[in-house]
C-alpha atoms as a PDB file:
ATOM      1  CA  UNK A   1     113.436  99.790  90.609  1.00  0.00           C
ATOM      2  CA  UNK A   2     116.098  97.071  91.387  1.00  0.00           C
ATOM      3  CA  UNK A   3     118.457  98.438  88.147  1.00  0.00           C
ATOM      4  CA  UNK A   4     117.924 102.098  90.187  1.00  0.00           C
ATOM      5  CA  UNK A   5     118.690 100.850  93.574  1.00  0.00           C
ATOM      6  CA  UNK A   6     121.649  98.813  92.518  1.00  0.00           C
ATOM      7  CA  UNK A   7     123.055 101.695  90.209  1.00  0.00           C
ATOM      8  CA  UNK A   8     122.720 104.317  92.921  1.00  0.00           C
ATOM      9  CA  UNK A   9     124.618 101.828  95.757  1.00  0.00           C
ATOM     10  CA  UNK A  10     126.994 100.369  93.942  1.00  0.00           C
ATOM     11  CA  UNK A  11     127.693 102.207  90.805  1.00  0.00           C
ATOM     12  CA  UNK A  12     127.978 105.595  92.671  1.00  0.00           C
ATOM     13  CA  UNK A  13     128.759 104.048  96.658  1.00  0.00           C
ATOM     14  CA  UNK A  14     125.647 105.339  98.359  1.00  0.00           C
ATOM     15  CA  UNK A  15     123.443 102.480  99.503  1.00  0.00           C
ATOM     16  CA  UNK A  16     121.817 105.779 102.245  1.00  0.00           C
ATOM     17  CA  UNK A  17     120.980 107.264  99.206  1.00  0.00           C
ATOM     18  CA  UNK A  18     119.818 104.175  97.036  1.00  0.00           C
ATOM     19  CA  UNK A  19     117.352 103.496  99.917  1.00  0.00           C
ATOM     20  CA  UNK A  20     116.150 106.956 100.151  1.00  0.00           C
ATOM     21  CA  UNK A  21     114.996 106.973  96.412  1.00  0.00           C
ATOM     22  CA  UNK A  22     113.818 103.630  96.851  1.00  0.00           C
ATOM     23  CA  UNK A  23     111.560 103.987  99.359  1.00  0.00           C
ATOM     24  CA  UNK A  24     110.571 107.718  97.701  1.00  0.00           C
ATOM     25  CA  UNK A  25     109.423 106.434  94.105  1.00  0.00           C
ATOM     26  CA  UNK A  26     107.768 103.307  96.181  1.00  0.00           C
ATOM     27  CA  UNK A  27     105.698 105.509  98.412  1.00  0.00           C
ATOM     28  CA  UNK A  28     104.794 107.846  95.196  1.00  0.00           C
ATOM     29  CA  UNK A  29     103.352 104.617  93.904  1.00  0.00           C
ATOM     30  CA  UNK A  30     101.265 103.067  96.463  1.00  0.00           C
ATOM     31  CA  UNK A  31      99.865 106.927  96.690  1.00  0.00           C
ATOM     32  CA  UNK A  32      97.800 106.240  93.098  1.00  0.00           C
ATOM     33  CA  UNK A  33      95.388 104.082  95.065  1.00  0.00           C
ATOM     34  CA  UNK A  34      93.737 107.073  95.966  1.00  0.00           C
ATOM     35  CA  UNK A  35      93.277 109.230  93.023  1.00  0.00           C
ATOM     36  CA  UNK A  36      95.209 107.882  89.809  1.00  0.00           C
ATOM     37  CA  UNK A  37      93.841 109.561  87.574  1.00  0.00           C
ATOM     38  CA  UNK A  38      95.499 113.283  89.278  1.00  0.00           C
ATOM     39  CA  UNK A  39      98.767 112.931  86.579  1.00  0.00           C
ATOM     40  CA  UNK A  40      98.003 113.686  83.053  1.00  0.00           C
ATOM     41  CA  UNK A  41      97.825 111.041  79.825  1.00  0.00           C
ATOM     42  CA  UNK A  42     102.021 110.855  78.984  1.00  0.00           C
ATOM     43  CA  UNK A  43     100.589 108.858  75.393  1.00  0.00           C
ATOM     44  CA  UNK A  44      98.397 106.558  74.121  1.00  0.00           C
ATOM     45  CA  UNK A  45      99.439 102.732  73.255  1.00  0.00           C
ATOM     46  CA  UNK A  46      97.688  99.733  72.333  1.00  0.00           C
ATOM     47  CA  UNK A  47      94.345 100.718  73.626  1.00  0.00           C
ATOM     48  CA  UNK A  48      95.584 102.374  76.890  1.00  0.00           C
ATOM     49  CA  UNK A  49      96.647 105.822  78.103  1.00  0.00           C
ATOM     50  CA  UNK A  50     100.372 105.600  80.033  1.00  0.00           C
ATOM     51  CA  UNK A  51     100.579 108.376  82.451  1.00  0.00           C
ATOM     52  CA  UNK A  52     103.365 109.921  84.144  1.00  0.00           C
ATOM     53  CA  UNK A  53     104.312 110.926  87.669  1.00  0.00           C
ATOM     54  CA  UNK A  54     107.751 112.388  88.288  1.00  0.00           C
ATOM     55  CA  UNK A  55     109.546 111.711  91.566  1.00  0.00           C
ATOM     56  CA  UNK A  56     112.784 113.458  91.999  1.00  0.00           C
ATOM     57  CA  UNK A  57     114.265 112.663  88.560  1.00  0.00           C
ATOM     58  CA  UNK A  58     112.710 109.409  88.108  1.00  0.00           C
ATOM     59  CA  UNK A  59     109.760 109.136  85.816  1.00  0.00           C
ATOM     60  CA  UNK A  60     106.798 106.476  87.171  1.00  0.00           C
ATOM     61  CA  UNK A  61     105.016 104.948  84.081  1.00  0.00           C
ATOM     62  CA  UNK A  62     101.467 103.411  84.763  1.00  0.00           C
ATOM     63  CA  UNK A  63      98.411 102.748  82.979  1.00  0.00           C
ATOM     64  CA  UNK A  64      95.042 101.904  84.773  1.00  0.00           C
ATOM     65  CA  UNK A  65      93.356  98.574  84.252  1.00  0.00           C
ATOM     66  CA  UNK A  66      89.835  98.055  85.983  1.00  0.00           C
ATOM     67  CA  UNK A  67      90.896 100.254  88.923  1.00  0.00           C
ATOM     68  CA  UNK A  68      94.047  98.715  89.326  1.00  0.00           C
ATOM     69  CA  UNK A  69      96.914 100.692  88.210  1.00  0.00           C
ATOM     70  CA  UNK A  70      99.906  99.097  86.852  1.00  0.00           C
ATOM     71  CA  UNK A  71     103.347 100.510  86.685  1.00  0.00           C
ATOM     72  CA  UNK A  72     105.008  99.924  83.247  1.00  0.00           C
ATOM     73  CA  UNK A  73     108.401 101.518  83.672  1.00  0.00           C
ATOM     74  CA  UNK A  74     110.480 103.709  86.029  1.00  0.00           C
ATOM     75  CA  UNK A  75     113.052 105.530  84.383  1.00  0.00           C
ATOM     76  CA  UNK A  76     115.286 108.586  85.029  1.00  0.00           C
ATOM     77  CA  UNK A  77     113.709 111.195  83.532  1.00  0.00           C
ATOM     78  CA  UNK A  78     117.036 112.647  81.402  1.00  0.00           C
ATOM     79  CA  UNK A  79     116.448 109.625  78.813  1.00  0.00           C
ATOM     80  CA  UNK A  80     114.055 109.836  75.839  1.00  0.00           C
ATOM     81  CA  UNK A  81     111.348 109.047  77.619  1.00  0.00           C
ATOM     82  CA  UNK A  82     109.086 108.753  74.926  1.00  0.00           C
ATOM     83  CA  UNK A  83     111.207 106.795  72.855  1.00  0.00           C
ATOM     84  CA  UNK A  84     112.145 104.103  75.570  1.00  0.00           C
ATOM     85  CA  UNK A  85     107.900 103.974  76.541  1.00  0.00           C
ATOM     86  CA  UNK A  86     107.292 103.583  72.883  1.00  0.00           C
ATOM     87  CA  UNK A  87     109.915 100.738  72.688  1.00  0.00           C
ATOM     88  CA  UNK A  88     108.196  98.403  75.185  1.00  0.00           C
END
């Protein structure tokens, strides 16, 4: 999240914007305390199933461990996605 703030405000001069996406992909996240389970199984790995939710063009990586979910990646969603997931 820090790699996407800093890109957006620096790299392309729009700390506004930065913020903005910030605080979007950090609300999206604090939303799966209520129903994780509403975005569907991206792949399995290692015994668990990594889901996806897209905000904007970012892609929001979690898995859920004893009702706690736990975000694995946040990426923008142009890249291989599957390849960079499977890479961690």
């Amino acid at each position: 999240m820090e790699d996407i703030y800093d890109y957006i405000a620096v790299d392309l001069q729009s700390p506004e914007n930065a913020i903005g996406q910030y605080d979007r992909i950090a609300n999206a996240i604090l939303s799966l305390d209520v129903f994780p389970e509403k975005f569907r199984v991206f792949m399995e790995k290692e015994d668990s199933e990594i889901r996806r939710m897209v905000v904007d063009h970012y892609s929001v990586f979690y898995v859920i461990l004893d009702e706690k979910v736990v975000v694995t990646n946040v990426l923008y969603s142009a890249v291989n996605l599957e390849e960079k997931i499977r890479g961690n």
